[in-house]
PDB file of N, CA and C in Angstrom:
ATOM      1  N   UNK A   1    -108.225-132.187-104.282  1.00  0.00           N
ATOM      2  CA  UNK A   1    -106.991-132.775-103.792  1.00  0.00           C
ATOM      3  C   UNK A   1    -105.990-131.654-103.472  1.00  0.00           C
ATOM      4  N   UNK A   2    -105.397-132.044-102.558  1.00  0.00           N
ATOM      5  CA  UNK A   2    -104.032-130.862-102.171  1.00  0.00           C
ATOM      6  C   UNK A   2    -103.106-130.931-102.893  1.00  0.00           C
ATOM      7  N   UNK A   3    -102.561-129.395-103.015  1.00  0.00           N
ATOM      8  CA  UNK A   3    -101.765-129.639-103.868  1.00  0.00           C
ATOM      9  C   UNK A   3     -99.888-130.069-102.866  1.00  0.00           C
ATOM     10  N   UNK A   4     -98.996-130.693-103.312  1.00  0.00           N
ATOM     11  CA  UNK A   4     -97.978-131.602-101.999  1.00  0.00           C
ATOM     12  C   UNK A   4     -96.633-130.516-103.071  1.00  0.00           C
ATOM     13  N   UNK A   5     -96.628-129.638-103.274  1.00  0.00           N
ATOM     14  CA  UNK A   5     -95.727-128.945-104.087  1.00  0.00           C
ATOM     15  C   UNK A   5     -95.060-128.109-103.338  1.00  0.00           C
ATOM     16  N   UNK A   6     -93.528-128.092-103.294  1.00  0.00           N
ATOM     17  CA  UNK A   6     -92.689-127.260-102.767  1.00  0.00           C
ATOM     18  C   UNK A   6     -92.125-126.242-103.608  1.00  0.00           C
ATOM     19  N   UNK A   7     -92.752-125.158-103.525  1.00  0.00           N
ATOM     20  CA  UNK A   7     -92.389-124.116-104.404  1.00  0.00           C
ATOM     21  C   UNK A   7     -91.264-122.936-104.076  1.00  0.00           C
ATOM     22  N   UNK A   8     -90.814-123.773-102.572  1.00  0.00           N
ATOM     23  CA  UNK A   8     -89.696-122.521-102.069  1.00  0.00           C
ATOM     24  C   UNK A   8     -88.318-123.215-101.898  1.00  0.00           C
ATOM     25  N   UNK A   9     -88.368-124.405-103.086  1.00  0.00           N
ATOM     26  CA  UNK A   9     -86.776-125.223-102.680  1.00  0.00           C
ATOM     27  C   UNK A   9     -85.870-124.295-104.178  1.00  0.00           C
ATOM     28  N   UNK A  10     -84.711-124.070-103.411  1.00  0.00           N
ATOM     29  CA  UNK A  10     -83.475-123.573-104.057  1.00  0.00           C
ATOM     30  C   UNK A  10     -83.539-123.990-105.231  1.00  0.00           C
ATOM     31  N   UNK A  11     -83.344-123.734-106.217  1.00  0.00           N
ATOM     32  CA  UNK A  11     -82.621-123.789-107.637  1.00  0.00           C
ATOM     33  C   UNK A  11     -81.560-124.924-107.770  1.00  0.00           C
ATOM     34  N   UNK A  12     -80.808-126.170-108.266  1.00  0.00           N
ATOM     35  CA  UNK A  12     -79.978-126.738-108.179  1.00  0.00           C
ATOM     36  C   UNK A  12     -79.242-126.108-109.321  1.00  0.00           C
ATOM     37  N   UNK A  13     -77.998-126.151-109.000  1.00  0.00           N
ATOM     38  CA  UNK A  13     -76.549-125.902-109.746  1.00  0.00           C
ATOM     39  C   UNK A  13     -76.590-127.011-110.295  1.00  0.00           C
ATOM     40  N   UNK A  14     -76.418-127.623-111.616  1.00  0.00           N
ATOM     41  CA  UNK A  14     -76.034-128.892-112.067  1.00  0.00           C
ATOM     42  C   UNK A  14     -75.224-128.576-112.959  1.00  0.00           C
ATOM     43  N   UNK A  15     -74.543-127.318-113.249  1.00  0.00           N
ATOM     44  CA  UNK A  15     -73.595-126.940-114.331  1.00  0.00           C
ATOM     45  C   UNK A  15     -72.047-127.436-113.406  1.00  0.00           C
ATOM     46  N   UNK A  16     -72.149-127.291-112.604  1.00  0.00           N
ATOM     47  CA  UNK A  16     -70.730-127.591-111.752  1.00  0.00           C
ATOM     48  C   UNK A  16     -70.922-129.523-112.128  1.00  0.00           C
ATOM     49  N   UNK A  17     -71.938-130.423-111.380  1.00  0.00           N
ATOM     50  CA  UNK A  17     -72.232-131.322-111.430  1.00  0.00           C
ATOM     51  C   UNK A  17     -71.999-131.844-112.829  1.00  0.00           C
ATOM     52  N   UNK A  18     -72.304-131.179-113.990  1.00  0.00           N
ATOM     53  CA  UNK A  18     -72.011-131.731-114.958  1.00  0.00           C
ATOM     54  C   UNK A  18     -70.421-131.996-115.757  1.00  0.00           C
ATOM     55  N   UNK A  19     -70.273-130.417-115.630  1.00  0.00           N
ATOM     56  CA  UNK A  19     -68.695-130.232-115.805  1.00  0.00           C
ATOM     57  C   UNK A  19     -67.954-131.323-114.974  1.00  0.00           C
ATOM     58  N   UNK A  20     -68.039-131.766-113.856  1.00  0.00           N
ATOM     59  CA  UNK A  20     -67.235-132.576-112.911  1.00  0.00           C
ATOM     60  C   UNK A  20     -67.881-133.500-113.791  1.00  0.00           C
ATOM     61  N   UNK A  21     -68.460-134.237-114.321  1.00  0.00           N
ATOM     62  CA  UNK A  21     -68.782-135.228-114.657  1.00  0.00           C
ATOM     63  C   UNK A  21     -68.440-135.843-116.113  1.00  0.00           C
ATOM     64  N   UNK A  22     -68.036-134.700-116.687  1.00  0.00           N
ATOM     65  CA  UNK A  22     -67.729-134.623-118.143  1.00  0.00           C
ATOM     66  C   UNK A  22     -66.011-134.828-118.210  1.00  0.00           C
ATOM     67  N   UNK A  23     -65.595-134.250-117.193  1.00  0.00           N
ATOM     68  CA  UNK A  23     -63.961-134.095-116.738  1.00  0.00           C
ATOM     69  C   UNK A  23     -63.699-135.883-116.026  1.00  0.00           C
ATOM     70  N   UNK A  24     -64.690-136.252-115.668  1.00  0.00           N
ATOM     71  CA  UNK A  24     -64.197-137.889-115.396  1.00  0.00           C
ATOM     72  C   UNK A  24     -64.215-138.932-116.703  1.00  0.00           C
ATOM     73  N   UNK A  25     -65.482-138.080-117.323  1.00  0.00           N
ATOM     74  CA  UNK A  25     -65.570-138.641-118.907  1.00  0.00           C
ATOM     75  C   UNK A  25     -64.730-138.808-120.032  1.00  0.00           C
ATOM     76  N   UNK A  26     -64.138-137.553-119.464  1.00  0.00           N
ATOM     77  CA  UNK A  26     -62.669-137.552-120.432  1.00  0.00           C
ATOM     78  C   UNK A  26     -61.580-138.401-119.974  1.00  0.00           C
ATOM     79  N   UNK A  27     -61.223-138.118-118.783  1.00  0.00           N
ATOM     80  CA  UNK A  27     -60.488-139.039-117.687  1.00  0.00           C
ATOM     81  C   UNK A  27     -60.230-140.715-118.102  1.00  0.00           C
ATOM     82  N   UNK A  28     -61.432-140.946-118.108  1.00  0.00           N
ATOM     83  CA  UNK A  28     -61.693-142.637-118.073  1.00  0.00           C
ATOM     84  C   UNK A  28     -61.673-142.650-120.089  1.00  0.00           C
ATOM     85  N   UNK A  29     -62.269-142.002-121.035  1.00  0.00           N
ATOM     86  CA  UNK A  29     -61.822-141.884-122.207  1.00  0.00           C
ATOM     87  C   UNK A  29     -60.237-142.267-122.167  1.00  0.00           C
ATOM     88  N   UNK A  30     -59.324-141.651-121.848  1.00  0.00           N
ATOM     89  CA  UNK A  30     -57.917-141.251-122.261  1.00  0.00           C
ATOM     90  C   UNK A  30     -57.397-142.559-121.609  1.00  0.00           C
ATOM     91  N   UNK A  31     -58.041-142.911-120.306  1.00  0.00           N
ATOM     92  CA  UNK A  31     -57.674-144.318-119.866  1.00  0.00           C
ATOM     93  C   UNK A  31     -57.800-145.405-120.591  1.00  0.00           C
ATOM     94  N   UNK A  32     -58.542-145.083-121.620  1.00  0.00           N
ATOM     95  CA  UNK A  32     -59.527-146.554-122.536  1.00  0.00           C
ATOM     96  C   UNK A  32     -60.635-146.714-121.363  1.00  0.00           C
ATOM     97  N   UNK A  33     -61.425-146.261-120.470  1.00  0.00           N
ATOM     98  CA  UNK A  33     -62.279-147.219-120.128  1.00  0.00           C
ATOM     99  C   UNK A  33     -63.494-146.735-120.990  1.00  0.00           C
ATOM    100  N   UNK A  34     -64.229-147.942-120.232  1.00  0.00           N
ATOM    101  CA  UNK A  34     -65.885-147.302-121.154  1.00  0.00           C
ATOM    102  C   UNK A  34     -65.866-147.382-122.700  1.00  0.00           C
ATOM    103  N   UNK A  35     -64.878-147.361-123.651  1.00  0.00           N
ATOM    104  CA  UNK A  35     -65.591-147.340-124.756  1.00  0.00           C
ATOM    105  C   UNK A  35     -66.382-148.116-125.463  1.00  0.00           C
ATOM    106  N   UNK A  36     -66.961-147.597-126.809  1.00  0.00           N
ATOM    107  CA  UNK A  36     -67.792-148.357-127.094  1.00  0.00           C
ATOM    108  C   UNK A  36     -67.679-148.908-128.860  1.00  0.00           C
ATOM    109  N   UNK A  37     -66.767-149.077-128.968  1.00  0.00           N
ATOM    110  CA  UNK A  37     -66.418-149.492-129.704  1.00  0.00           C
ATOM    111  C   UNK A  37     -65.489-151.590-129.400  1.00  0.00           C
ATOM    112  N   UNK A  38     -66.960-152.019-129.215  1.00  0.00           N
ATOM    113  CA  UNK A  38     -66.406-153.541-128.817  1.00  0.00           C
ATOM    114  C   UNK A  38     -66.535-154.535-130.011  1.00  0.00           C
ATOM    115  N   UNK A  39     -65.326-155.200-129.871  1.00  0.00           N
ATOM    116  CA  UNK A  39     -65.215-155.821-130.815  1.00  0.00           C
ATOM    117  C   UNK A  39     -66.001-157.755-130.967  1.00  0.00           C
ATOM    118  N   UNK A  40     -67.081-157.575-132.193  1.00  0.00           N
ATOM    119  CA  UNK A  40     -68.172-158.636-132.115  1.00  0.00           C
ATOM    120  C   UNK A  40     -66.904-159.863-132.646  1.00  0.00           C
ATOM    121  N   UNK A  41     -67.478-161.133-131.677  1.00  0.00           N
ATOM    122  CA  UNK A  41     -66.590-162.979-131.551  1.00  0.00           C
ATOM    123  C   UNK A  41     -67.231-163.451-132.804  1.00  0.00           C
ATOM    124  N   UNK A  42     -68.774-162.928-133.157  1.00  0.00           N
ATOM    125  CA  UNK A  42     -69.564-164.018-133.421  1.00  0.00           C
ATOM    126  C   UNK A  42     -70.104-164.182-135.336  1.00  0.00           C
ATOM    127  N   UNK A  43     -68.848-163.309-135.775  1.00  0.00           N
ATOM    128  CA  UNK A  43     -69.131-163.399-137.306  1.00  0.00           C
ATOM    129  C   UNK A  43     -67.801-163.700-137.802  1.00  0.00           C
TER     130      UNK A  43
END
């Protein structure tokens, strides 16, 4: 079988990608969104 492997694609940066992603994390934190601390109806 052939091998279908691209062995000459660039390197990805995902340290920028993450940082930007961690900085919305905080963002939406400080907003209240997202957390996870929900409060249970059913006891």
């Amino acid at each position: 079988m052939s091998q279908t492997r691209d062995n000459n694609k660039k390197p990805k940066d995902h340290n920028a990608y993450n940082q930007l992603k961690n900085e919305q994390e905080k963002k939406n934190a400080r907003a209240g969104k997202h957390n996870n601390s929900k409060k249970t109806d059913h006891l």
